[in-house]
Protein backbone atom coordinates (compact mmCIF):
# COMPACT_ATOMS: atom_id res chain seq x y z
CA UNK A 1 94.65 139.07 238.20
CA UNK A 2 92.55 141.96 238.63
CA UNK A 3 89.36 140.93 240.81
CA UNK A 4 85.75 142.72 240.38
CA UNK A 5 84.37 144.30 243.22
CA UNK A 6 80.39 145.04 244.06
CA UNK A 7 79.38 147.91 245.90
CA UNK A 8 76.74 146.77 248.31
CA UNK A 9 73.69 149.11 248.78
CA UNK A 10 70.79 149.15 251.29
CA UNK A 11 67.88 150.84 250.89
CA UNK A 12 65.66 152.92 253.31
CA UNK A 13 62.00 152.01 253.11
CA UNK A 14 60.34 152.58 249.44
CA UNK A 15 62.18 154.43 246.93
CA UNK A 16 64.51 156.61 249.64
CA UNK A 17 67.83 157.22 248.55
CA UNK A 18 70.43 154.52 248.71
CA UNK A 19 72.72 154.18 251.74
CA UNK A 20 76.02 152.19 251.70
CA UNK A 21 76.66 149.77 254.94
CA UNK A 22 79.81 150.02 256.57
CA UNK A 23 81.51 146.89 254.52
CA UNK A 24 80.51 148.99 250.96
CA UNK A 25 81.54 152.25 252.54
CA UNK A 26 84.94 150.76 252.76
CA UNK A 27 84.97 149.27 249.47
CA UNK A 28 84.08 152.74 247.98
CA UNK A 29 87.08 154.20 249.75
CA UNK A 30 89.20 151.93 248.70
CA UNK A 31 88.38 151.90 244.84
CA UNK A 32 88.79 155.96 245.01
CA UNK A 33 92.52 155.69 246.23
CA UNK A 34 92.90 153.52 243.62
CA UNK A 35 91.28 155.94 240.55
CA UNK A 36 93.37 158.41 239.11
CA UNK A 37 93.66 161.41 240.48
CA UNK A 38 93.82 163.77 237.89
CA UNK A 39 91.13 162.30 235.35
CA UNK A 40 88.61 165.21 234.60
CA UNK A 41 85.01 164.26 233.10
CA UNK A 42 84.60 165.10 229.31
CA UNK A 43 82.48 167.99 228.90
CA UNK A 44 80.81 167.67 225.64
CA UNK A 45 79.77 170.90 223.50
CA UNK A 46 75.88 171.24 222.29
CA UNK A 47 75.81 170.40 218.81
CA UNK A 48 74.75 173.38 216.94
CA UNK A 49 71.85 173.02 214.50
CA UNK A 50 72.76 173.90 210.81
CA UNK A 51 71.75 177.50 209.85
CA UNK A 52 68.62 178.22 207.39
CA UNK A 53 71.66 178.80 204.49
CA UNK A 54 73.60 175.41 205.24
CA UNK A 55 70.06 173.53 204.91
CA UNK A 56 68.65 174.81 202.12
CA UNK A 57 70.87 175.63 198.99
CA UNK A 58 67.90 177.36 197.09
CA UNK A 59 64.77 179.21 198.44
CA UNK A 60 62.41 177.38 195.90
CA UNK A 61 61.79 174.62 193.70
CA UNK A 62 59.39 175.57 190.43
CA UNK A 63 57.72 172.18 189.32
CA UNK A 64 55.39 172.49 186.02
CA UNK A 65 54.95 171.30 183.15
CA UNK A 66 57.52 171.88 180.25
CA UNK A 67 54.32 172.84 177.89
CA UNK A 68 54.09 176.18 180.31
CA UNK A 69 57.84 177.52 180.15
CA UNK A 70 57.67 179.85 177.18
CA UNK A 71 54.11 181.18 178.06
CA UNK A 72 54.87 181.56 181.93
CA UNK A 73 57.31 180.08 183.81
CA UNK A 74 60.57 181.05 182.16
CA UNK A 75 59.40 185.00 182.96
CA UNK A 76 58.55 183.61 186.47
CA UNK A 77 61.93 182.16 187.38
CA UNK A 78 63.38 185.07 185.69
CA UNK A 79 61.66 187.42 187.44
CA UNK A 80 62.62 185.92 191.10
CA UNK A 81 65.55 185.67 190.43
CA UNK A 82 65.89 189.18 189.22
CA UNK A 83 64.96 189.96 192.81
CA UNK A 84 67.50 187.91 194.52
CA UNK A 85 65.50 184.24 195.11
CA UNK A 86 67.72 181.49 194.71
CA UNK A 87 65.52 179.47 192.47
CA UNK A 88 65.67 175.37 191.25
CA UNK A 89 64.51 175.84 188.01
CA UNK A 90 65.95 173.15 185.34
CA UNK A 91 67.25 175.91 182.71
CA UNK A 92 69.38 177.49 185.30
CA UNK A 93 70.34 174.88 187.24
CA UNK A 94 71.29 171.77 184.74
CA UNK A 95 74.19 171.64 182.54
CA UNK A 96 75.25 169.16 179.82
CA UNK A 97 75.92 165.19 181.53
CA UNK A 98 73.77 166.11 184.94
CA UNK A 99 71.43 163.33 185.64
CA UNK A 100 67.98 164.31 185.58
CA UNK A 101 66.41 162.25 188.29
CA UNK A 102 69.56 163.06 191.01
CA UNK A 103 69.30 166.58 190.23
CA UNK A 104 65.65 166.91 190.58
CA UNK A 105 66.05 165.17 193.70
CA UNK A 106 68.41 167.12 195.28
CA UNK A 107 66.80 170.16 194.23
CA UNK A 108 63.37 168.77 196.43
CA UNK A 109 65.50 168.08 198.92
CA UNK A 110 67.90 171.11 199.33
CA UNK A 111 64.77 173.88 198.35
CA UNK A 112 63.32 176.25 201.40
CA UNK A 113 59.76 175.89 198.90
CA UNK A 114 57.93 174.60 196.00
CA UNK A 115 56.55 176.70 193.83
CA UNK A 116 53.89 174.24 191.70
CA UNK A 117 52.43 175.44 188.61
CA UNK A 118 49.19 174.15 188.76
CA UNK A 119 47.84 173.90 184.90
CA UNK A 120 45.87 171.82 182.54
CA UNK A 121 48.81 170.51 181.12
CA UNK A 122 50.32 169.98 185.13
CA UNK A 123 47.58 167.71 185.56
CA UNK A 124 48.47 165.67 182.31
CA UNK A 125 52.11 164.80 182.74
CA UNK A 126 53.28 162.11 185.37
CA UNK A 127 56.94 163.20 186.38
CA UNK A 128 55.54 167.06 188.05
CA UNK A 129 53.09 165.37 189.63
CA UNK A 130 55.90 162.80 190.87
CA UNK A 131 57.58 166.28 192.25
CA UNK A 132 54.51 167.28 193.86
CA UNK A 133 54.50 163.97 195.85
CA UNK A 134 57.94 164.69 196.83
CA UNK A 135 57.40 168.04 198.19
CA UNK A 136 53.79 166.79 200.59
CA UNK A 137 55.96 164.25 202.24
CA UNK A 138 57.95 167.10 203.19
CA UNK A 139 54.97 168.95 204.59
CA UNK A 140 53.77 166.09 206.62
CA UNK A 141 55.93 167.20 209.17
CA UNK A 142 53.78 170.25 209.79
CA UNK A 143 55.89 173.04 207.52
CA UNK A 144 54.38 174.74 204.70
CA UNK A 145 56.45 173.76 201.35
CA UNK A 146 54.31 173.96 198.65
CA UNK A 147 53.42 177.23 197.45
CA UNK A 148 50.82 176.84 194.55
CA UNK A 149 50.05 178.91 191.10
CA UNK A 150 47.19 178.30 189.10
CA UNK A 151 47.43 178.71 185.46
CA UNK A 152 44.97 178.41 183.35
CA UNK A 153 42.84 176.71 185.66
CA UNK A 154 39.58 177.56 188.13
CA UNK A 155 39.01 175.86 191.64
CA UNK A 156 36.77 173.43 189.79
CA UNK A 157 39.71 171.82 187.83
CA UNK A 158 42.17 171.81 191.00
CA UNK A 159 39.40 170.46 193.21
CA UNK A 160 39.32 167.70 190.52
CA UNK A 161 43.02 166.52 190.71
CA UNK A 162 43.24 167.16 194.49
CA UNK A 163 40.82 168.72 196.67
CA UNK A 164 43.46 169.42 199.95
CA UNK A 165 45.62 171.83 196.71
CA UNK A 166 42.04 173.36 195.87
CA UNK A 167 41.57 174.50 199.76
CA UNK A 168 45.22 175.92 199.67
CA UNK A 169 45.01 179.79 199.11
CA UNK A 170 46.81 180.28 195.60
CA UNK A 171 48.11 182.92 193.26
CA UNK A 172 46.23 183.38 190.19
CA UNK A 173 48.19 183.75 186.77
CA UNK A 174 44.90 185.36 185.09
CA UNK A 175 45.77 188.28 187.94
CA UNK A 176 49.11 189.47 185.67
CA UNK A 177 52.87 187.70 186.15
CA UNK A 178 53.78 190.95 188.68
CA UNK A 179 50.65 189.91 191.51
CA UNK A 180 52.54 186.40 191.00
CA UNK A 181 55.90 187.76 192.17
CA UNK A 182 54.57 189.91 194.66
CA UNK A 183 52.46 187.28 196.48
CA UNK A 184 55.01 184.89 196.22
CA UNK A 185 57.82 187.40 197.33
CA UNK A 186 55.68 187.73 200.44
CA UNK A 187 56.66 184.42 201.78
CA UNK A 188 60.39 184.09 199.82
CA UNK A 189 61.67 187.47 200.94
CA UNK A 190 59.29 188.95 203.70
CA UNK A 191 61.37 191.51 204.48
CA UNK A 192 61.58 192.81 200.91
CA UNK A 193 59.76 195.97 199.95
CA UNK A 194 57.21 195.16 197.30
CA UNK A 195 54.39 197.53 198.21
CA UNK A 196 53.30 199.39 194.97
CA UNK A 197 52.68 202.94 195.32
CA UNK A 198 49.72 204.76 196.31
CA UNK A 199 46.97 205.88 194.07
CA UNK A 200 47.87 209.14 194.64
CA UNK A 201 51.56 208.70 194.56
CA UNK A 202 51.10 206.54 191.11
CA UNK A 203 49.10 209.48 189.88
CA UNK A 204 52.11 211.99 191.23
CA UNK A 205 54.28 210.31 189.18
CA UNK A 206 51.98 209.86 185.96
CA UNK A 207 51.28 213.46 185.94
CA UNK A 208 55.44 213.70 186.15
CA UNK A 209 55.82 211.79 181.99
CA UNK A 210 58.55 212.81 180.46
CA UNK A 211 58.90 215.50 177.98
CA UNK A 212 59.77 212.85 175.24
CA UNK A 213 60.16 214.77 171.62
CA UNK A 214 61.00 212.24 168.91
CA UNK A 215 63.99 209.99 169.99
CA UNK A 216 65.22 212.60 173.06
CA UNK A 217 63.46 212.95 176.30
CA UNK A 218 64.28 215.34 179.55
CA UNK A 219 64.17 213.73 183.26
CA UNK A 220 64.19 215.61 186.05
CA UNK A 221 66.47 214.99 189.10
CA UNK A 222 63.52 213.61 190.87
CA UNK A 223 62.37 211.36 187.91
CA UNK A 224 65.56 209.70 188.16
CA UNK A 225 65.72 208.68 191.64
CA UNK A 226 62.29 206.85 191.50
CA UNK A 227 64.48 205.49 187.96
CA UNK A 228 66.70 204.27 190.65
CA UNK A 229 64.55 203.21 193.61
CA UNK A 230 62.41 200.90 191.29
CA UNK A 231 65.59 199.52 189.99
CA UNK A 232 66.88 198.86 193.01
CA UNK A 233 63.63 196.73 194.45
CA UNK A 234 63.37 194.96 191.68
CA UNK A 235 66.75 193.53 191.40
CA UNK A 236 67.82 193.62 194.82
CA UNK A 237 70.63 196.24 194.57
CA UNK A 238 71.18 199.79 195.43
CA UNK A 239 70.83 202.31 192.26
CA UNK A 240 71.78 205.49 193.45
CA UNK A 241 71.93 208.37 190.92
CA UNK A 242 75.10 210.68 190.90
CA UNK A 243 75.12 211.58 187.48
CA UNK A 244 74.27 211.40 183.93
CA UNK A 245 76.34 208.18 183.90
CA UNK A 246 74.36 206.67 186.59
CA UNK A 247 70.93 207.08 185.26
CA UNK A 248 72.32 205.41 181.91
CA UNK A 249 73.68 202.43 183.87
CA UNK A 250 69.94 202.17 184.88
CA UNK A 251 68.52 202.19 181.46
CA UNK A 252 70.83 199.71 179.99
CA UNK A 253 70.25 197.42 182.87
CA UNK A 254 66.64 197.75 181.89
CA UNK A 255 67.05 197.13 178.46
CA UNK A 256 69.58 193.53 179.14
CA UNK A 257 66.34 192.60 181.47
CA UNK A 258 63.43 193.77 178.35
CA UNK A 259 65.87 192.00 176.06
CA UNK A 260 66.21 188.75 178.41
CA UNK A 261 62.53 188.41 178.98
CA UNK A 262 61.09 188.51 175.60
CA UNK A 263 64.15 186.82 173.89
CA UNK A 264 64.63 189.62 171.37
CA UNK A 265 66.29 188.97 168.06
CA UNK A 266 69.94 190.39 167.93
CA UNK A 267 69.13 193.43 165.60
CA UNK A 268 66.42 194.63 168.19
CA UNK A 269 68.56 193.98 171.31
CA UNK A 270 71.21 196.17 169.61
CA UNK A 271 68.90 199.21 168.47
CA UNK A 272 67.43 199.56 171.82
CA UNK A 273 71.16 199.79 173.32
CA UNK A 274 71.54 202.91 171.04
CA UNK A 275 71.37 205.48 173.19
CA UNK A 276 72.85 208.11 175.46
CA UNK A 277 72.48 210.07 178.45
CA UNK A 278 73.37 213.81 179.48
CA UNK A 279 73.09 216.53 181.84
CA UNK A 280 70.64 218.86 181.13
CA UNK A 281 71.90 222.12 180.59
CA UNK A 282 69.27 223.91 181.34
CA UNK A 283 67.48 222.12 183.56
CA UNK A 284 67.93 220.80 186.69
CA UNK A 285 68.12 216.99 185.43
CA UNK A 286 68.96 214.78 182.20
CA UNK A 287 68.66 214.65 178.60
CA UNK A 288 68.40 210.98 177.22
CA UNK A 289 68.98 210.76 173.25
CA UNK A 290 68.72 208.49 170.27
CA UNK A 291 65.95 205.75 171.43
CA UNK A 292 62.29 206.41 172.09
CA UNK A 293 61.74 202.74 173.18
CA UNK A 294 64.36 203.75 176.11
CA UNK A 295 62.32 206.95 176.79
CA UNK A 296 58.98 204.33 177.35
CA UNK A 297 61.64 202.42 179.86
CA UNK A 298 62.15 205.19 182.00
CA UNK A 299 58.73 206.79 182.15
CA UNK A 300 57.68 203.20 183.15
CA UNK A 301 60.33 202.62 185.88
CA UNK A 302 59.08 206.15 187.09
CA UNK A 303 56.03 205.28 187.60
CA UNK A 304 57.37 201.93 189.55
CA UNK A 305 56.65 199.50 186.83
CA UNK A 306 59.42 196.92 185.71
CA UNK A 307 60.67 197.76 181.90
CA UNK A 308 58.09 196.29 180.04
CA UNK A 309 57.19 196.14 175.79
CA UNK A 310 53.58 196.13 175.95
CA UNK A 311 52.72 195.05 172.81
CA UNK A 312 54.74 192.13 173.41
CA UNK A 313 52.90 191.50 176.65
């Protein structure tokens, strides 16, 4: 039978190291011939925290009211994710059989953010202001979550429903859907480039409006490559222009985003895709042909504006 043996210890005065007497000493001795002799310690690796990616599936949550989509937040969500923001927004994100509740909560869980459309109708419904409970016990940790929009609404009525989301700063519908993007962009995507241009440069380019003669305008070589740079911040890719073939891969992507955002009727979507695009002979640029709707695209993205109808605005 194997017997236990106690190592014996003496201390020095107070809390001095421990010393073994001569009877322990030999003890010791003897349990080491008995240990193996090749057994090496474990050495166990750091876990490594999860990465910002692995954590978060999407950069932001949008909680509102369903009252708001059509006047608001559908352009919102499209927008953001125009410009590469992964965004939890129920018409993008559920499909036919999901459960409502489990998806909602994982989207809480799994979002960076939570972009809360503070409106009238907000204030009136109890499952987004369930979601907004959600995302504060998040921030009670000491991280900033919630990232508020006010629509339709003054401090007064926010101070009303919560006076800690009145103190928060805010961006203001009223201000136009593009201040929205941009001052939420600043915390999504802080690296991104979303500074608009210069009075003078704006002006530059204004003075710079196409030569637009019925359904045919001309764009100069320059013209095009702010075509392209816009683009290419607002969508997050790289437009760079080659050709004639280039610049019209720029206008139809502007028109698929136009026709997206205002949910244009068939017959419309397909007029404005009658077009074309072609080197200017003479000059040292383009000739676009056959839609004067496109020609209002392209002076807009010139001027760094995102493809807009305004009379649909």
């Amino acid at each position: 039978m194997h017997r236990t043996r106690q190592v014996v210890f003496h201390t020095l005065g107070g809390g001095a190291a421990p010393m073994l007497t001569g009877r322990g000493k030999a003890m010791l001795e003897e349990l080491e011939k008995e240990a193996p002799s090749k057994v090496k310690p474990i050495q166990e690796e750091p876990a490594s925290s999860p990465s910002i990616e692995e954590q978060f599936q999407w950069d932001a949550f949008i909680s509102h009211a369903s009252e708001d989509k059509e006047s608001f937040v559908r352009k919102l969500a499209q927008e953001l994710t125009d410009r590469g923001i992964r965004i939890w927004y129920d018409e993008f994100t559920l499909s036919i059989g999901d459960s409502l509740r489990q998806s909602i909560d994982n989207g809480l869980a799994k979002s960076k953010y939570g972009i809360v459309v503070l409106s009238p109708r907000f204030f009136e419904k109890d499952w987004p202001q369930k979601e907004l409970d959600g995302l504060e016990v998040r921030e009670r940790y000491g991280v900033k979550v919630i990232l508020p929009v006010w629509l339709d609404v003054n401090a007064d009525d926010v101070a009303h429903y919560s006076p800690l989301l009145a103190g928060r700063l805010a961006a203001r519908a009223s201000e136009g859907l593009g201040t929205v993007v941009a001052e939420l962009l600043r915390v999504l995507k802080p690296n991104a480039t979303m500074e608009q241009p210069s009075t003078a440069e704006a002006q530059k380019k204004l003075n710079g409006a196409l030569e637009i003669a019925g359904a045919t305008c001309r764009i100069s070589r320059e013209q095009a490559d702010e075509m392209g740079k816009t683009l290419s911040r607002i969508v997050g890719l790289d437009y760079k222009v080659e050709g004639a073939s280039n610049v019209e891969a720029i206008l139809y992507r502007s028109v698929r985003m136009v026709v997206r955002e205002y949910r244009l009727i068939s017959d419309f979507a397909i007029a404005l895709n009658r077009f074309s695009v072609e080197t200017d002979p003479v000059g040292h640029g383009f000739i676009l042909k056959g839609n004067p709707d496109v020609c209002l695209f392209a002076e807009q993205l010139i001027r760094g504006e995102r493809p807009h109808i305004p009379e649909l605005d």
